[in-house]
ModelCIF file with pLDDT and N, C-alpha, C, O atoms, coordinates in Angstrom:
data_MODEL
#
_entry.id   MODEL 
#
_entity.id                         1 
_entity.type                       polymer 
_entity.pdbx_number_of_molecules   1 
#
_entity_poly.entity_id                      1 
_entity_poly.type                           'polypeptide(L)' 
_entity_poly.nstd_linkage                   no 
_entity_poly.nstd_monomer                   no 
_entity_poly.pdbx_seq_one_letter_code       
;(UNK)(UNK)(UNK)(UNK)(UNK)(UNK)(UNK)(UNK)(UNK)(UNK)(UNK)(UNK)(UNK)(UNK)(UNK)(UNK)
(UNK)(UNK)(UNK)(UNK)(UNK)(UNK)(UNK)(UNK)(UNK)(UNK)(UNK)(UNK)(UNK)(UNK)(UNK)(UNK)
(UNK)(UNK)(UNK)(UNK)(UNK)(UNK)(UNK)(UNK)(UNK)(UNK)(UNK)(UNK)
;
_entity_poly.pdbx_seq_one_letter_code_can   XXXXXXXXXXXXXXXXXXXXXXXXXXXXXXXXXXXXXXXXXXXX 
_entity_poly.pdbx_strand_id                 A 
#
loop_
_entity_poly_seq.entity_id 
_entity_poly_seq.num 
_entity_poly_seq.mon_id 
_entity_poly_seq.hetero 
1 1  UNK n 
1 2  UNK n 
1 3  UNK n 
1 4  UNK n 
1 5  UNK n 
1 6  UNK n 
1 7  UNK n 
1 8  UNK n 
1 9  UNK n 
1 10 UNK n 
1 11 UNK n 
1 12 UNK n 
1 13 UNK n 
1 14 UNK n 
1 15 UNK n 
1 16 UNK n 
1 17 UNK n 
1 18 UNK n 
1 19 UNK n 
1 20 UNK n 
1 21 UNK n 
1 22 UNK n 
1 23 UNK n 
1 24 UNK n 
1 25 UNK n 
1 26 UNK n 
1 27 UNK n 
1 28 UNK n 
1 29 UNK n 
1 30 UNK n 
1 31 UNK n 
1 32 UNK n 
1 33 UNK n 
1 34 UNK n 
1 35 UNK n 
1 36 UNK n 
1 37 UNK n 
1 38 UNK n 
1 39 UNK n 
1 40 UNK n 
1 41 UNK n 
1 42 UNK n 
1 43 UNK n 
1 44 UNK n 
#
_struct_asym.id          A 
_struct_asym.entity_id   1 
#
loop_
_ma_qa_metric.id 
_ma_qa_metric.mode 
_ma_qa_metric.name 
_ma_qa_metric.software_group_id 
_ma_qa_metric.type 
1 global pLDDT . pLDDT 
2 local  pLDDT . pLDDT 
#
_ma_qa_metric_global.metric_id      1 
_ma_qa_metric_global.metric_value   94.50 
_ma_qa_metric_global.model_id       1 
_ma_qa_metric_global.ordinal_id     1 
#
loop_
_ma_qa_metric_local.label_asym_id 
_ma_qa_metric_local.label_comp_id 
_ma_qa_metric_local.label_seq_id 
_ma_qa_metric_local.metric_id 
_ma_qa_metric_local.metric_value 
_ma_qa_metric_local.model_id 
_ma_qa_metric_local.ordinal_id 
A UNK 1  2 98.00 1 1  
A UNK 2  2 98.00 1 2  
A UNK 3  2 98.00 1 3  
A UNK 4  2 98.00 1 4  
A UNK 5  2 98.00 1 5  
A UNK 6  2 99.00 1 6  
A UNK 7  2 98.00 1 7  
A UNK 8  2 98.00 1 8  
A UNK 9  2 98.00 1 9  
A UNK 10 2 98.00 1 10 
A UNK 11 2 98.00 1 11 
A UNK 12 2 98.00 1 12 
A UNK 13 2 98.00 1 13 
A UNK 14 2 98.00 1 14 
A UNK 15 2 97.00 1 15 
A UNK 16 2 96.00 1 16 
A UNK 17 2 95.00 1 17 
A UNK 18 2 92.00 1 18 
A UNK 19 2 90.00 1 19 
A UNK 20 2 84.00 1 20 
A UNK 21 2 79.00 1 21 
A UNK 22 2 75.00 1 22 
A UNK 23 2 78.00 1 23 
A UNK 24 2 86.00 1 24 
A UNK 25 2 91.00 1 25 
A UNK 26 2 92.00 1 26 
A UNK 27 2 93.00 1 27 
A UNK 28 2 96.00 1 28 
A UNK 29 2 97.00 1 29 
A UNK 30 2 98.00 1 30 
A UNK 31 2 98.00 1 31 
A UNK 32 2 98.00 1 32 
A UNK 33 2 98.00 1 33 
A UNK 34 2 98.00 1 34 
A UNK 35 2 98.00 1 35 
A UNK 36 2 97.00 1 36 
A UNK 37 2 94.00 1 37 
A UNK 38 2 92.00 1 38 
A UNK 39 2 95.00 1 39 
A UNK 40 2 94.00 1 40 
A UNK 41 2 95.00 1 41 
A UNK 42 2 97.00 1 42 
A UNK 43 2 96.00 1 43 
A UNK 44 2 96.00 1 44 
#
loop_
_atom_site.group_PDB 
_atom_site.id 
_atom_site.type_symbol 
_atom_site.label_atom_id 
_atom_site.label_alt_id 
_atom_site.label_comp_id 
_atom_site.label_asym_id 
_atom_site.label_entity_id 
_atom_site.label_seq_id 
_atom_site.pdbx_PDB_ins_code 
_atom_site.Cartn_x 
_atom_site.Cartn_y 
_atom_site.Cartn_z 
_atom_site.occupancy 
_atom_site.B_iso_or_equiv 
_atom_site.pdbx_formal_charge 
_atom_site.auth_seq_id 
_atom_site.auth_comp_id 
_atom_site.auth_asym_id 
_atom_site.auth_atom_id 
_atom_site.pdbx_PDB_model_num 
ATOM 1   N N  . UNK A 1 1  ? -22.944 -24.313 -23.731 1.00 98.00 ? 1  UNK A N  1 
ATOM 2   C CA . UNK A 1 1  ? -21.914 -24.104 -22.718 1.00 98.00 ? 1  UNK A CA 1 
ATOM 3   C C  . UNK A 1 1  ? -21.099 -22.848 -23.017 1.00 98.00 ? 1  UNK A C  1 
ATOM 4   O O  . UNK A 1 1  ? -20.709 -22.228 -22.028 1.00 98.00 ? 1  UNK A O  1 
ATOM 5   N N  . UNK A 1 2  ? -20.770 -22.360 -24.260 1.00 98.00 ? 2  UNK A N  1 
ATOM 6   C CA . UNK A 1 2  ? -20.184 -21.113 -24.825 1.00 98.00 ? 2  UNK A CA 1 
ATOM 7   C C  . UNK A 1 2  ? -21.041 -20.245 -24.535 1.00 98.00 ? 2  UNK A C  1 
ATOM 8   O O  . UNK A 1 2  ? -20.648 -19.449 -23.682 1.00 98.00 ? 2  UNK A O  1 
ATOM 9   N N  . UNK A 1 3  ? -22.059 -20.086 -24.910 1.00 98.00 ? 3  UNK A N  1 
ATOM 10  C CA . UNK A 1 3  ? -22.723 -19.124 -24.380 1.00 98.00 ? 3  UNK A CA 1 
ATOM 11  C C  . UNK A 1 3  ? -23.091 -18.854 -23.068 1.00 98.00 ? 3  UNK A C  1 
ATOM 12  O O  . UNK A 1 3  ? -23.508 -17.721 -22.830 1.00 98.00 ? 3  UNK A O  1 
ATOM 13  N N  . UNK A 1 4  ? -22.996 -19.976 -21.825 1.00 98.00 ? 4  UNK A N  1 
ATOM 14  C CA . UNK A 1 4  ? -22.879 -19.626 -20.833 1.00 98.00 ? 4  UNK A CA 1 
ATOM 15  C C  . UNK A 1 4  ? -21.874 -18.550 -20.204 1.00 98.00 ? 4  UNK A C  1 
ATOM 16  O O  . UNK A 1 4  ? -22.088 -17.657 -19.384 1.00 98.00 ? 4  UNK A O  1 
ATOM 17  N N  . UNK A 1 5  ? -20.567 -18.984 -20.944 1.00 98.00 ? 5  UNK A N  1 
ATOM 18  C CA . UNK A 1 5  ? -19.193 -19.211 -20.357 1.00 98.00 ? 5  UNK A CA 1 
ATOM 19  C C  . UNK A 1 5  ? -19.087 -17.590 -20.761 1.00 98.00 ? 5  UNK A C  1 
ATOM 20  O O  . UNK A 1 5  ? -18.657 -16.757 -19.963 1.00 98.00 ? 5  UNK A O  1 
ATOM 21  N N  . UNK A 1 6  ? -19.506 -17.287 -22.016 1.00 99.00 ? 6  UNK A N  1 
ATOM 22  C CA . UNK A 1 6  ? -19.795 -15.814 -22.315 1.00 99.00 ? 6  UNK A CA 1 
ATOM 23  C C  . UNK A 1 6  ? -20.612 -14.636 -20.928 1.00 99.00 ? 6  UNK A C  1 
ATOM 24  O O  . UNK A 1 6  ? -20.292 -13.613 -20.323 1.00 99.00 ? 6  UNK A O  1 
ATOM 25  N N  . UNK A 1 7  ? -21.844 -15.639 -20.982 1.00 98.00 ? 7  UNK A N  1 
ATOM 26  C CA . UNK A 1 7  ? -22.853 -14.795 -20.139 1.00 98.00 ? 7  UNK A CA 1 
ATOM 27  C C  . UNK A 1 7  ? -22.107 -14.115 -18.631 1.00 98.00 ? 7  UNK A C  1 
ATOM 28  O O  . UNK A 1 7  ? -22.057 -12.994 -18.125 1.00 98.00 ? 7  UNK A O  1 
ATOM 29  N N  . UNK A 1 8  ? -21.685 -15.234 -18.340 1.00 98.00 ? 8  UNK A N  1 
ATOM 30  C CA . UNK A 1 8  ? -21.119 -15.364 -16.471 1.00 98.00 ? 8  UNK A CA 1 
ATOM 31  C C  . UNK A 1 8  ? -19.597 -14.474 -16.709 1.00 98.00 ? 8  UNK A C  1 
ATOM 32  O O  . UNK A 1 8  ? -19.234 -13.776 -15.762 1.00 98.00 ? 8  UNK A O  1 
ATOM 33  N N  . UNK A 1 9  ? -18.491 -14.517 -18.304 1.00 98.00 ? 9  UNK A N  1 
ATOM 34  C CA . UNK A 1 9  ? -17.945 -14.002 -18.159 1.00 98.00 ? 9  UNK A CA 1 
ATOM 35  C C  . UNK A 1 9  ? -18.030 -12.396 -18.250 1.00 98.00 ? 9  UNK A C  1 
ATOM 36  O O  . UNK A 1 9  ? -17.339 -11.719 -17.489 1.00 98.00 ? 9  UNK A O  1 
ATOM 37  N N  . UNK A 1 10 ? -18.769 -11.878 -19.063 1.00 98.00 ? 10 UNK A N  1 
ATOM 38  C CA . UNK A 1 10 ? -19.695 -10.486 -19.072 1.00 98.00 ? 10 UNK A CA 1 
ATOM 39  C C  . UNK A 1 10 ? -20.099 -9.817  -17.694 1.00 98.00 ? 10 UNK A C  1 
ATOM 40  O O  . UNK A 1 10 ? -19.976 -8.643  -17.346 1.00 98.00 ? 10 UNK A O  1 
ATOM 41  N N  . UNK A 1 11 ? -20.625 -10.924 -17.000 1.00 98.00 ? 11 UNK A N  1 
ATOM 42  C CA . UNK A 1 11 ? -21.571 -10.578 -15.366 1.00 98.00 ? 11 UNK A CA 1 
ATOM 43  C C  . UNK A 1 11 ? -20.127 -10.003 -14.688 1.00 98.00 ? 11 UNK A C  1 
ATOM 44  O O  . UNK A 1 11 ? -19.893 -8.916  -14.160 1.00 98.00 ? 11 UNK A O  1 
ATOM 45  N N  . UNK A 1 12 ? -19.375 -11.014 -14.888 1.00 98.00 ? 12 UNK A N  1 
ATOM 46  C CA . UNK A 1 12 ? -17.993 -11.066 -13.715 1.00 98.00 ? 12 UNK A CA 1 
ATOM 47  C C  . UNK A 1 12 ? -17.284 -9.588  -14.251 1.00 98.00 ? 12 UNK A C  1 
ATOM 48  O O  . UNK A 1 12 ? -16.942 -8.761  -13.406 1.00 98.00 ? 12 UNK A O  1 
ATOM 49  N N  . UNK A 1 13 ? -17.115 -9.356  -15.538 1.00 98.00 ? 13 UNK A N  1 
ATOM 50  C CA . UNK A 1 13 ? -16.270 -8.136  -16.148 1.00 98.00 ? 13 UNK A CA 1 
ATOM 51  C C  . UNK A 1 13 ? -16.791 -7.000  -15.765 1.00 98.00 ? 13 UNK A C  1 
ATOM 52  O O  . UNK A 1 13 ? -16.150 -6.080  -15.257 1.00 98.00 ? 13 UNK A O  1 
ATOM 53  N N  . UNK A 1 14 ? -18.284 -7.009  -16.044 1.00 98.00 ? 14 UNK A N  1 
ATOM 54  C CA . UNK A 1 14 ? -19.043 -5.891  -15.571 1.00 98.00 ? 14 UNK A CA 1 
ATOM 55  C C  . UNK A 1 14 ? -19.016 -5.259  -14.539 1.00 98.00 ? 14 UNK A C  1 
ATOM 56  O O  . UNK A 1 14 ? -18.951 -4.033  -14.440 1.00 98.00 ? 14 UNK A O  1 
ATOM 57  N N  . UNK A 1 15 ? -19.076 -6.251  -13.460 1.00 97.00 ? 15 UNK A N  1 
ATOM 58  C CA . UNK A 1 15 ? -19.677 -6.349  -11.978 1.00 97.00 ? 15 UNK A CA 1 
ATOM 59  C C  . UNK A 1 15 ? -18.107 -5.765  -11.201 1.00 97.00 ? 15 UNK A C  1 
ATOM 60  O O  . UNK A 1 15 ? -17.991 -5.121  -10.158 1.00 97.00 ? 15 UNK A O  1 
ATOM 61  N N  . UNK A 1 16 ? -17.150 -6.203  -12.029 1.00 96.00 ? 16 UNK A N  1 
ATOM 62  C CA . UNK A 1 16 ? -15.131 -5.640  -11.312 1.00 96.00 ? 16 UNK A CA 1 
ATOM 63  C C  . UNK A 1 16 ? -15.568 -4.468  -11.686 1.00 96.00 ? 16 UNK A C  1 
ATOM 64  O O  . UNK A 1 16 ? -15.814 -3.839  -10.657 1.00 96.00 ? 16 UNK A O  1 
ATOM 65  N N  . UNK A 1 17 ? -15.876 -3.616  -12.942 1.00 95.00 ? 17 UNK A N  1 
ATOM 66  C CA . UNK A 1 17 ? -15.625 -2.616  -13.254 1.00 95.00 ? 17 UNK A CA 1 
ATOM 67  C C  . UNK A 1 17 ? -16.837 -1.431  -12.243 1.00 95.00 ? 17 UNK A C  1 
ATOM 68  O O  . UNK A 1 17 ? -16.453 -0.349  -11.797 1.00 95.00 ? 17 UNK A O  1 
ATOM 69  N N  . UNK A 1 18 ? -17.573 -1.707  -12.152 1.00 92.00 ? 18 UNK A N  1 
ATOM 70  C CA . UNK A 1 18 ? -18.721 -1.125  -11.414 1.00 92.00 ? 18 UNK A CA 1 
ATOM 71  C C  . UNK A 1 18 ? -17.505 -0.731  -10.006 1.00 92.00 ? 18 UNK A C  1 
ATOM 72  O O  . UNK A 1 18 ? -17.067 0.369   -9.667  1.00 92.00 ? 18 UNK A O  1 
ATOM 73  N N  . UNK A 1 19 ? -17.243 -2.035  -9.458  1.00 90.00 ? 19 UNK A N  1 
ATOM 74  C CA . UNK A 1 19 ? -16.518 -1.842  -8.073  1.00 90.00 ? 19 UNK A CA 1 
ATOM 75  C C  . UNK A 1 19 ? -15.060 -1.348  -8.054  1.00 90.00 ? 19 UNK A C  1 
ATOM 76  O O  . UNK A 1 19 ? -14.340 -1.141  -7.077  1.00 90.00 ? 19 UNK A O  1 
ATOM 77  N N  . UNK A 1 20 ? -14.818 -1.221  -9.261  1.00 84.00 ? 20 UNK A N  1 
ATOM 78  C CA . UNK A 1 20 ? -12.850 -0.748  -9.300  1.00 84.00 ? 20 UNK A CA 1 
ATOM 79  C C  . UNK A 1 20 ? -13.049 0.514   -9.358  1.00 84.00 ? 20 UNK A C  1 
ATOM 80  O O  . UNK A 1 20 ? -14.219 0.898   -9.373  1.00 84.00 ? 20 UNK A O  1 
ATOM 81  N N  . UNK A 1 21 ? -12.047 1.418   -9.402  1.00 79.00 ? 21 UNK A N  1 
ATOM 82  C CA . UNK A 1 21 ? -11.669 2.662   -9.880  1.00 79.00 ? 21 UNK A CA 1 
ATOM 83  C C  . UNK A 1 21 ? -12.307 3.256   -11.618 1.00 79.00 ? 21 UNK A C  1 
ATOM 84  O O  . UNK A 1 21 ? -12.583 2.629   -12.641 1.00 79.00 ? 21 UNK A O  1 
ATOM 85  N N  . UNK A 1 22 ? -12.340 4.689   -11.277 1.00 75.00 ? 22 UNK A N  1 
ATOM 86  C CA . UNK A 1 22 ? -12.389 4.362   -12.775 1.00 75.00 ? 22 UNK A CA 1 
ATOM 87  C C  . UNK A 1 22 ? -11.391 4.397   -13.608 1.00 75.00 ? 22 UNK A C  1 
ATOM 88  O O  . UNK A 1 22 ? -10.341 4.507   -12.976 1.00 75.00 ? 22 UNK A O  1 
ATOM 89  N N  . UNK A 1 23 ? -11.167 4.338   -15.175 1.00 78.00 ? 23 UNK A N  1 
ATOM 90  C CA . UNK A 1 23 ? -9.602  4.639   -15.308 1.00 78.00 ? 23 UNK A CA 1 
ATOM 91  C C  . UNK A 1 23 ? -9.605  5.721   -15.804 1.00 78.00 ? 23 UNK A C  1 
ATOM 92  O O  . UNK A 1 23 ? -10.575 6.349   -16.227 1.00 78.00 ? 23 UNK A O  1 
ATOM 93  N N  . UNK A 1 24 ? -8.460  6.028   -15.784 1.00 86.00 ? 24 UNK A N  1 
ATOM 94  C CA . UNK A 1 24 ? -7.658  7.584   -16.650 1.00 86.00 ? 24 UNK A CA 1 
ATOM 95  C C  . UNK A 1 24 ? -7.331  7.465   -17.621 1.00 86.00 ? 24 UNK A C  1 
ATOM 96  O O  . UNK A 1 24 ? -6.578  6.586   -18.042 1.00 86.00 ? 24 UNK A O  1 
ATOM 97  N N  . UNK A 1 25 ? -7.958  8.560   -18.359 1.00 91.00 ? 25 UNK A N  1 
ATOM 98  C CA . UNK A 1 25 ? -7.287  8.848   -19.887 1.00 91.00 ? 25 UNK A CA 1 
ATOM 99  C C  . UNK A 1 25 ? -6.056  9.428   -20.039 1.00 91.00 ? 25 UNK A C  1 
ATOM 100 O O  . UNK A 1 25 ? -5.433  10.266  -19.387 1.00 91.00 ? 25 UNK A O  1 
ATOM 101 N N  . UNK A 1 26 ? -5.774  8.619   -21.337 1.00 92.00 ? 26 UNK A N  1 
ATOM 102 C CA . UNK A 1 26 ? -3.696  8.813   -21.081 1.00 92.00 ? 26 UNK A CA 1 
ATOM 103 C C  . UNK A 1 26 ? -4.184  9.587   -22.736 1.00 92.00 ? 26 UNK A C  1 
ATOM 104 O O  . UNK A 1 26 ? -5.084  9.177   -23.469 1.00 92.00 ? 26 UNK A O  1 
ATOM 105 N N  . UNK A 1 27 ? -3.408  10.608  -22.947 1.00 93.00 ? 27 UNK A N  1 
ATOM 106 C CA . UNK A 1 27 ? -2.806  11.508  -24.242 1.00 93.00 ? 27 UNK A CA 1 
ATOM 107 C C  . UNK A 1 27 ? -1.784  11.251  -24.652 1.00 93.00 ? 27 UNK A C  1 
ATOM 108 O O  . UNK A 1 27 ? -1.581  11.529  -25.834 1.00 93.00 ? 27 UNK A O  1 
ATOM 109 N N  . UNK A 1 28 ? -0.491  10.488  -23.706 1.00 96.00 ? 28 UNK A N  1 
ATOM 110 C CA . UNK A 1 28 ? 0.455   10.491  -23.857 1.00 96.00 ? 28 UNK A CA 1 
ATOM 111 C C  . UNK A 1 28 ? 1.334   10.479  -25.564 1.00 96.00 ? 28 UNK A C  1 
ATOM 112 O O  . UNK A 1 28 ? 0.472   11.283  -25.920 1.00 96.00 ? 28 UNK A O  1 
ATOM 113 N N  . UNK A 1 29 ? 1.935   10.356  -26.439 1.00 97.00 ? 29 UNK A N  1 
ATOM 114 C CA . UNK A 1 29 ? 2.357   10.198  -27.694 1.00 97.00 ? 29 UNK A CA 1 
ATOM 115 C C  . UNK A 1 29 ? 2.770   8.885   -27.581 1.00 97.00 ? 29 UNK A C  1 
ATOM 116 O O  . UNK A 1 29 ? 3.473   8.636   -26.602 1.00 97.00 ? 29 UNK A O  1 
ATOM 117 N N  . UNK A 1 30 ? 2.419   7.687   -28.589 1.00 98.00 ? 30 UNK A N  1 
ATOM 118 C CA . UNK A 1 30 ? 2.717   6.131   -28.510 1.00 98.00 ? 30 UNK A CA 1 
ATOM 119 C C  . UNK A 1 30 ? 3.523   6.364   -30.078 1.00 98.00 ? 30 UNK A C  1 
ATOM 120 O O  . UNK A 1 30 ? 3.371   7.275   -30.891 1.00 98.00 ? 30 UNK A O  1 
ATOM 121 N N  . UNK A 1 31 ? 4.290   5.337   -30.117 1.00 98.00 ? 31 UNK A N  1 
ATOM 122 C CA . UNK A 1 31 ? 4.617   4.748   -31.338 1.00 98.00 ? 31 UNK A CA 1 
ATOM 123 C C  . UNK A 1 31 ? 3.972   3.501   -31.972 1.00 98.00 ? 31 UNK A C  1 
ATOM 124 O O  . UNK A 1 31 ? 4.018   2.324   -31.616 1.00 98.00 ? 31 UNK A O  1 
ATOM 125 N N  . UNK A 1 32 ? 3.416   4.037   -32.912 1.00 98.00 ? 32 UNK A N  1 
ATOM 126 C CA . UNK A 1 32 ? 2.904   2.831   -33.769 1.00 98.00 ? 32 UNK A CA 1 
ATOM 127 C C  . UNK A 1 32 ? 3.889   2.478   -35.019 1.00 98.00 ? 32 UNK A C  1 
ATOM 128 O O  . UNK A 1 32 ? 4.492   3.364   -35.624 1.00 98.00 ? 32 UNK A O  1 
ATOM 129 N N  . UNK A 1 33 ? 3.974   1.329   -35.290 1.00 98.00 ? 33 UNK A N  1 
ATOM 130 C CA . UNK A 1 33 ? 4.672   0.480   -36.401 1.00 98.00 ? 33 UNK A CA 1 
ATOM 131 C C  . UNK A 1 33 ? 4.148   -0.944  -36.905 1.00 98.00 ? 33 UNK A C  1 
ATOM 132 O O  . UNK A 1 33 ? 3.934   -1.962  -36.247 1.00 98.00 ? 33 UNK A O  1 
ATOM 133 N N  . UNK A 1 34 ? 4.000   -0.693  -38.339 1.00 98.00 ? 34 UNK A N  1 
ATOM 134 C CA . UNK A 1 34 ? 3.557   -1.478  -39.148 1.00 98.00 ? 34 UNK A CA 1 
ATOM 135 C C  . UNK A 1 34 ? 4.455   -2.315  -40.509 1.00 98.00 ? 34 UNK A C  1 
ATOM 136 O O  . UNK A 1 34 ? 4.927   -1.757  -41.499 1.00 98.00 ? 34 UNK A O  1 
ATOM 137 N N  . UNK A 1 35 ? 4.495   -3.654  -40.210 1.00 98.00 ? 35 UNK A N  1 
ATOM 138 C CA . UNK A 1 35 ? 5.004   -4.325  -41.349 1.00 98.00 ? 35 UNK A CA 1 
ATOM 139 C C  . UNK A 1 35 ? 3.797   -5.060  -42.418 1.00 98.00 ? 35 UNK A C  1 
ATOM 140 O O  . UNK A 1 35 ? 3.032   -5.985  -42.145 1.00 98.00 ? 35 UNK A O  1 
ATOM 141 N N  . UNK A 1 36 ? 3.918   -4.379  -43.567 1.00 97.00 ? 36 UNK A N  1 
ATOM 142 C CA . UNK A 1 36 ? 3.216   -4.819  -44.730 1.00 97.00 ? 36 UNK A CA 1 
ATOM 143 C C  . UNK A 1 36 ? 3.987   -6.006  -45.368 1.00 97.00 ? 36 UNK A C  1 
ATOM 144 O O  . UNK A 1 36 ? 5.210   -6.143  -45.317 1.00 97.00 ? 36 UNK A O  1 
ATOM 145 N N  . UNK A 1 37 ? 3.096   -6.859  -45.984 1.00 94.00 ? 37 UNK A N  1 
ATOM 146 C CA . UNK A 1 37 ? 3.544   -7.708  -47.320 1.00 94.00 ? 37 UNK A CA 1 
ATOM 147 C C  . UNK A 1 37 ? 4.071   -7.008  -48.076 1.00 94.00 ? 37 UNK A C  1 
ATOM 148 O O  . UNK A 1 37 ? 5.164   -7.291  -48.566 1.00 94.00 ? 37 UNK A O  1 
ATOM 149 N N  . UNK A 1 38 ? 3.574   -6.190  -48.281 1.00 92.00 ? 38 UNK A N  1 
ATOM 150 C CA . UNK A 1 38 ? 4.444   -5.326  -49.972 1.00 92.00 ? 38 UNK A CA 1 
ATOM 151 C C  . UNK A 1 38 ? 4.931   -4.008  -49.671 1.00 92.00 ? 38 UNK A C  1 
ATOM 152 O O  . UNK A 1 38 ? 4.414   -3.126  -48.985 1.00 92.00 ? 38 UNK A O  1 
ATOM 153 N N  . UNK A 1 39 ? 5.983   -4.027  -50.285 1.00 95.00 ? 39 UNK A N  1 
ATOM 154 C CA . UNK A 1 39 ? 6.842   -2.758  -50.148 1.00 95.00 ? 39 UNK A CA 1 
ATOM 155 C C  . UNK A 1 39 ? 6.130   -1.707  -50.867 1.00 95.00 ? 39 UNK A C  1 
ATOM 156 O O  . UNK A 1 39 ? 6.523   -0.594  -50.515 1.00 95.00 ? 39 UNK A O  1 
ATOM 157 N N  . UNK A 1 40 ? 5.324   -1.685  -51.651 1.00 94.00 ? 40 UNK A N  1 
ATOM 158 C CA . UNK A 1 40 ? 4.168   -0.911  -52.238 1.00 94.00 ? 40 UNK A CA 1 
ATOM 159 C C  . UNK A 1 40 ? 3.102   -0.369  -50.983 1.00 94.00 ? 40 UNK A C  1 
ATOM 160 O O  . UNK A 1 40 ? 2.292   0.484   -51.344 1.00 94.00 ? 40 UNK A O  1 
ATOM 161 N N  . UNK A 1 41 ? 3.066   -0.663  -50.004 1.00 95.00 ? 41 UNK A N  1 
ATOM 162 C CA . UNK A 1 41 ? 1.861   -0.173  -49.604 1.00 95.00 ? 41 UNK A CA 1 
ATOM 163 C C  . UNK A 1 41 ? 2.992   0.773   -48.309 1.00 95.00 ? 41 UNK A C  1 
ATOM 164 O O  . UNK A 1 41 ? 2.573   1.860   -47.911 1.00 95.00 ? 41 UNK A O  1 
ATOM 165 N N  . UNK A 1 42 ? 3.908   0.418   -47.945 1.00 97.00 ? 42 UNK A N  1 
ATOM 166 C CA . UNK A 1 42 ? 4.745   1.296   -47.297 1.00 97.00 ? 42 UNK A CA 1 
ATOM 167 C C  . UNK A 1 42 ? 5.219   2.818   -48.070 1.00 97.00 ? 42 UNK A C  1 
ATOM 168 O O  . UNK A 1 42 ? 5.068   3.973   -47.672 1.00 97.00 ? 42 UNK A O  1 
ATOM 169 N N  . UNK A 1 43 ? 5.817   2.310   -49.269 1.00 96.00 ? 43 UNK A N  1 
ATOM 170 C CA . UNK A 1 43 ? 6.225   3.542   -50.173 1.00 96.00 ? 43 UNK A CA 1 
ATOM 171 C C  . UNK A 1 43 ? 4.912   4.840   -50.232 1.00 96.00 ? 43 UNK A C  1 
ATOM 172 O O  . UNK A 1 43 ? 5.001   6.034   -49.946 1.00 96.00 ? 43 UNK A O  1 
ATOM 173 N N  . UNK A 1 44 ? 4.016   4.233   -50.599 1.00 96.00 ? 44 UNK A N  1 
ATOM 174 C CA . UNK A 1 44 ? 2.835   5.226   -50.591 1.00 96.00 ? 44 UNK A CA 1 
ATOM 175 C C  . UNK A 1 44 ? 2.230   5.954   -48.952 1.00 96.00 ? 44 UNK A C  1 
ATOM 176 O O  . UNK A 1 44 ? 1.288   6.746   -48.938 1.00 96.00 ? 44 UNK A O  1 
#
């Protein structure tokens, strides 16, 4: 049944994207931020 539920969801994802737009690439500048366990792996 998972592997159905996979198959039909693949068909359905595929099959929108074929018929939508395509999308645009963004360059824009994002902020990324990261919290570590250890204050050691930030310092470095």
């Amino acid at each position: 049944e998972a592997w159905k539920e996979i198959e039909e969801a693949a068909a359905e994802g595929v099959r929108a994207a074929a018929e939508g737009r395509p999308a645009e690439p963004d360059d824009a500048p994002r902020t990324l931020a990261v919290r570590w366990q250890s204050a050691s792996v930030a310092q470095q």
